[in-house]
Protein backbone atom coordinates (compact mmCIF):
# COMPACT_ATOMS: atom_id res chain seq x y z
CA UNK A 1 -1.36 1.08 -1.21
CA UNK A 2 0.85 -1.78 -0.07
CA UNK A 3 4.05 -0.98 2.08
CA UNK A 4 7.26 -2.93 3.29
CA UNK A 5 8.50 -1.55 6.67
CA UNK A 6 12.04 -2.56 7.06
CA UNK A 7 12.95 -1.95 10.94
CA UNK A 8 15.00 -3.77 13.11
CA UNK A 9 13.77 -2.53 16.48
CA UNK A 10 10.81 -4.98 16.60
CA UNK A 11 8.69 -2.50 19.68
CA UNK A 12 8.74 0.48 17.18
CA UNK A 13 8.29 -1.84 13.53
CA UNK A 14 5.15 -2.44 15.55
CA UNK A 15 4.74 1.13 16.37
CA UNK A 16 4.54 2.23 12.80
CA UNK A 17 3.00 -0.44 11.23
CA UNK A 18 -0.32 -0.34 13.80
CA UNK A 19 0.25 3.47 12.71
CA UNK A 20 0.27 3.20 9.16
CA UNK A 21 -2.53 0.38 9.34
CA UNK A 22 -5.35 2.94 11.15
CA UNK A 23 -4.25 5.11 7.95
CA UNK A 24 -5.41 2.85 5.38
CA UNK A 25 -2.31 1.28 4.25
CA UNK A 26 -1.40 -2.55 3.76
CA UNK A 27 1.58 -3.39 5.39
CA UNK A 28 3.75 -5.91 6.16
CA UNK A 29 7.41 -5.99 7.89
CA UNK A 30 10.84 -7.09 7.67
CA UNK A 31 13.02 -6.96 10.78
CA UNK A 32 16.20 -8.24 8.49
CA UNK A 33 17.64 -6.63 5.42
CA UNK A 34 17.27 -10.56 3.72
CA UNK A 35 13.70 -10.98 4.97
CA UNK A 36 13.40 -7.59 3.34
CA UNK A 37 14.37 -8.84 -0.06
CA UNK A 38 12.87 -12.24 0.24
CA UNK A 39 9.44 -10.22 1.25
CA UNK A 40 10.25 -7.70 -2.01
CA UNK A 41 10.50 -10.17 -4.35
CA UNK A 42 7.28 -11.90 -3.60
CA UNK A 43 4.73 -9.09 -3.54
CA UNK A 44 4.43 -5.81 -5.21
CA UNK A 45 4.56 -2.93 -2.56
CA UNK A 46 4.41 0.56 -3.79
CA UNK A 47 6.89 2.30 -0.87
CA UNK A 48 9.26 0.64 0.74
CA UNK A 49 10.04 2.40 4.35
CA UNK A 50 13.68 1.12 4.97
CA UNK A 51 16.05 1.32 7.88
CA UNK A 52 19.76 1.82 6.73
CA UNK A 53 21.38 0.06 9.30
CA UNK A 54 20.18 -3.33 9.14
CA UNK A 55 21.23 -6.81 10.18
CA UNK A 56 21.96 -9.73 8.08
CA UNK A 57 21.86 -7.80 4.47
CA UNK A 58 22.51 -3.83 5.16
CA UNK A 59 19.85 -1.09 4.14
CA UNK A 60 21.81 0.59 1.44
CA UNK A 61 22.51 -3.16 -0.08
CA UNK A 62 18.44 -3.63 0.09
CA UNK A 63 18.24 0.17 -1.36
CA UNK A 64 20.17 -0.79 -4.53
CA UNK A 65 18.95 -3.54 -5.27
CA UNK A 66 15.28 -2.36 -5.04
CA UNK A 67 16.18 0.85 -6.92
CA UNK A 68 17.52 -1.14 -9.84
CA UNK A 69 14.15 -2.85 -10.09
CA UNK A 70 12.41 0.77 -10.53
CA UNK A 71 9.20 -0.69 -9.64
CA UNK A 72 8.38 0.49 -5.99
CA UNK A 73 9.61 3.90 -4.52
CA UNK A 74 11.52 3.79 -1.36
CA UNK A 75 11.55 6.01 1.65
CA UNK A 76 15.09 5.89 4.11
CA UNK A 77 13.84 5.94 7.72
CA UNK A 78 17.08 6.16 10.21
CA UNK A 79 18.60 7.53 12.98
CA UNK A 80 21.44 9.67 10.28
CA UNK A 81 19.86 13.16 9.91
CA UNK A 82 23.10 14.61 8.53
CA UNK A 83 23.43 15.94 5.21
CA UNK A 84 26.21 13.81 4.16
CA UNK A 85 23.87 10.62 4.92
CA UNK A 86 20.99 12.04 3.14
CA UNK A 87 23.25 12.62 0.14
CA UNK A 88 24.32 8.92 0.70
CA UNK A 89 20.88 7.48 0.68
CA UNK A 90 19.49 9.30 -1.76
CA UNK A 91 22.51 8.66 -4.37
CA UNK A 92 21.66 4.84 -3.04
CA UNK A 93 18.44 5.16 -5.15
CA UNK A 94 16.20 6.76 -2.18
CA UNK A 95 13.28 9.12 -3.42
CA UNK A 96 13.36 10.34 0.38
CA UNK A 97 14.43 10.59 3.47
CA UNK A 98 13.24 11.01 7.09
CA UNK A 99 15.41 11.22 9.87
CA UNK A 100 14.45 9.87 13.61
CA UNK A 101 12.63 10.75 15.58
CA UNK A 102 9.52 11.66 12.90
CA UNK A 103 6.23 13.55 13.22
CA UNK A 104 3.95 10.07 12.23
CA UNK A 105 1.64 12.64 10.53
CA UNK A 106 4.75 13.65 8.11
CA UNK A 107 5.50 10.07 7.48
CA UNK A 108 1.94 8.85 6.40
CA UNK A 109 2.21 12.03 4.28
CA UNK A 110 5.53 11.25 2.76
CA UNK A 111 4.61 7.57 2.29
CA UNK A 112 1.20 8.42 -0.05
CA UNK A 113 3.25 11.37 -1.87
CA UNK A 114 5.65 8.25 -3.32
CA UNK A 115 2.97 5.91 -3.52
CA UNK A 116 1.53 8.44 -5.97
CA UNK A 117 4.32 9.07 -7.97
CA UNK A 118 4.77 4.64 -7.76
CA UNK A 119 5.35 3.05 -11.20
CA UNK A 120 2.22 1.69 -10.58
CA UNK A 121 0.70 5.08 -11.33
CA UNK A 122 -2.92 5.78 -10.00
CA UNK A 123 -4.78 8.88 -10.22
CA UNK A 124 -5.77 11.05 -6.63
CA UNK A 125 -8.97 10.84 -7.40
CA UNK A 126 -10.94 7.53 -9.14
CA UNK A 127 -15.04 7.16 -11.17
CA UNK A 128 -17.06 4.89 -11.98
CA UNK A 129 -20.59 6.15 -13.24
CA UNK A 130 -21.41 8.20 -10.05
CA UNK A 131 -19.16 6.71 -7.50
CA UNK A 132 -15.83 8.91 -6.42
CA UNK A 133 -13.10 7.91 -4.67
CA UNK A 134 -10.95 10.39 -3.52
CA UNK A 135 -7.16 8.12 -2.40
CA UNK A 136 -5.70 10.97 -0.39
CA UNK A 137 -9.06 12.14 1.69
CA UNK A 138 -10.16 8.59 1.80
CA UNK A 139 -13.47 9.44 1.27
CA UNK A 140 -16.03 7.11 -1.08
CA UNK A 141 -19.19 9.13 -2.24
CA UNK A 142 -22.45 7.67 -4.58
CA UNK A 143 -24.22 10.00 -6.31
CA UNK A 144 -23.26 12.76 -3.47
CA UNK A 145 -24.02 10.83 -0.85
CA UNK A 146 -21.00 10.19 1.91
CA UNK A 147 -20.37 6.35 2.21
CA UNK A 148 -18.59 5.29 5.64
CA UNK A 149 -16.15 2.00 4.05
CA UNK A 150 -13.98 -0.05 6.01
CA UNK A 151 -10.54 0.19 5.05
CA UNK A 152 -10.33 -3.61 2.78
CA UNK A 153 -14.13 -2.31 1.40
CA UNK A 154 -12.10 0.84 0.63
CA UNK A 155 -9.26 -1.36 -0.81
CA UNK A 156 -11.46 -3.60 -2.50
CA UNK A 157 -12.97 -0.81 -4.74
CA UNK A 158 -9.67 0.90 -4.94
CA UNK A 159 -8.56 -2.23 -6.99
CA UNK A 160 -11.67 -2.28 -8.96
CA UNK A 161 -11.99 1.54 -9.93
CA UNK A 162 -8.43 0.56 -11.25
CA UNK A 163 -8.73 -1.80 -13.50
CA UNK A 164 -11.49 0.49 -15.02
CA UNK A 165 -13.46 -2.74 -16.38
CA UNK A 166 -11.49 -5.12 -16.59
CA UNK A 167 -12.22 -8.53 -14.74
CA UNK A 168 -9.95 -8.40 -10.85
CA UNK A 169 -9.62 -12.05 -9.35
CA UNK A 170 -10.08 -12.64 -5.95
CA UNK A 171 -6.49 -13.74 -5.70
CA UNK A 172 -5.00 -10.43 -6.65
CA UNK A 173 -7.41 -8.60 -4.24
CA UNK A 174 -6.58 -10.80 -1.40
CA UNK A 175 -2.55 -9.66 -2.43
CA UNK A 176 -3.28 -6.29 -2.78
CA UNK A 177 -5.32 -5.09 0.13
CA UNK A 178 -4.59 -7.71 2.85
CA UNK A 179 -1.44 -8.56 4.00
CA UNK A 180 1.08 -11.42 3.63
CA UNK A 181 -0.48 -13.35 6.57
CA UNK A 182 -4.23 -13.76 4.78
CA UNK A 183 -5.14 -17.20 4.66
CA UNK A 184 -5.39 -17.93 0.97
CA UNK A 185 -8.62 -19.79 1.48
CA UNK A 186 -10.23 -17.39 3.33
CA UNK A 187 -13.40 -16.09 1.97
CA UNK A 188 -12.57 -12.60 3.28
CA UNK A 189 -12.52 -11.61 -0.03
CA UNK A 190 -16.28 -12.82 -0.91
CA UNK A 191 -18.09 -11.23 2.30
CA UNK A 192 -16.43 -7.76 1.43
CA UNK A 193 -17.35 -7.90 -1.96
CA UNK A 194 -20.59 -8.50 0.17
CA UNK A 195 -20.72 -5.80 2.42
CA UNK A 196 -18.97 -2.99 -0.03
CA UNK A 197 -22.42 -3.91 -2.65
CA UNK A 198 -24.71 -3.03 0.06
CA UNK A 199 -23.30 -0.06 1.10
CA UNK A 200 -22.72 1.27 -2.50
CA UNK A 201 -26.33 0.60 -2.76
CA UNK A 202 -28.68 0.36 -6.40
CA UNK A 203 -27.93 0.10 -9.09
CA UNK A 204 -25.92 -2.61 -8.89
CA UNK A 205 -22.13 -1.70 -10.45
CA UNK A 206 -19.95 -4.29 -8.86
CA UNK A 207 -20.24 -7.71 -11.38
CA UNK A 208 -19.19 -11.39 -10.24
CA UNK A 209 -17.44 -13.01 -13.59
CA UNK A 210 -17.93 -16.96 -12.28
CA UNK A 211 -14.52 -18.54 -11.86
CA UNK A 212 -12.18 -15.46 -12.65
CA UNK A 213 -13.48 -12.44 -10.19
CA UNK A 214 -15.16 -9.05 -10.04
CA UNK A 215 -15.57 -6.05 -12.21
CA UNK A 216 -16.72 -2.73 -12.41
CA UNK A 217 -19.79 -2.27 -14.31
CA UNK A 218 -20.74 1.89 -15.52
């Protein structure tokens, strides 16, 4: 799941993106309402985690604009408990709202609850012959066996259980389960792959399509 934080306070944008990293997620951050949208329009995140007072473009601005789109759920993070500025946000296009100071256990849970209901709509729970992948326990299992993934192999067959087939390119893994600053020549992408086939073991079900990417195989 790919995330925009949107925080000003650069100390605690840090804070919460290490935080929502060690859960799994890609994220990148904006510390500006503009470097918010100019970030938006370039990559497709499934929860945006906004600020509502902003510099440079304000949060509710960013809120509406993103909300309009449709295409990536948003979650107000602020200092403004009150009920009137919940109202506010949430008439701004919000799906929620979570005033500071937070539990950071309730905001990785908030965070996957609208990446699941994301127009990018993806089941809890993901198979391929007899691989599960279970998105909210982050577990992987082969044929009932336990497999211990890092979180990109984790990504990596995310993507692929996804597209149930069909051919992925490295280019759209590399956008969807690293983040903004992965060299696009890296092979990162390639020694994964790699790694994720070893540990998902024989037979093989992960295909190499020369010159346009990877797919699952039942």
């Amino acid at each position: 799941m790919r995330v925009l934080l949107v925080e000003d306070e650069q100390p605690l944008a840090g804070y919460i993106a290490a935080g929502l990293r060690k859960h799994g997620f890609v994220v990148d951050v904006a510390l500006d309402g503009q470097a918010a949208l100019d970030k938006w329009e370039l990559a497709p995140y499934d929860v945006i985690v906004l600020d509502r007072d902003l510099p440079v473009v304000h949060g509710d601005t960013v809120c509406q604009r993103v909300a309009e789109d449709g295409m990536s759920r948003i979650l107000m993070l602020t200092a403004s408990g009150e009920v009137e500025d919940r109202v506010d946000g949430l008439t701004l296009g919000a799906d929620d709202y979570l005033g500071k100071p937070f539990a950071f256990t309730e905001l990785v849970a908030r965070v996957r609850a609208l990446g699941r209901r994301s127009a990018r709509l993806r089941p809890p729970v993901l198979r391929a012959a007899d691989i599960v992948l279970d998105t909210s326990r982050r577990s992987v299992e082969r044929g009932g066996r336990l497999l211990h993934l890092t979180p990109k192999e984790f990504g990596v067959l995310e993507q692929l259980l996804l597209a149930a087939g069909d051919v992925v390119s490295a280019e759209t893994l590399l956008e969807k389960v690293w983040d903004e600053y992965a060299d696009p020549f890296t092979n990162a992408v390639r020694i994964t792959v790699g790694t994720l086939r070893r540990k998902l073991g024989e037979p093989p079900i992960i295909q190499t399509v020369t010159g346009a990417g990877y797919r699952m195989v039942a």
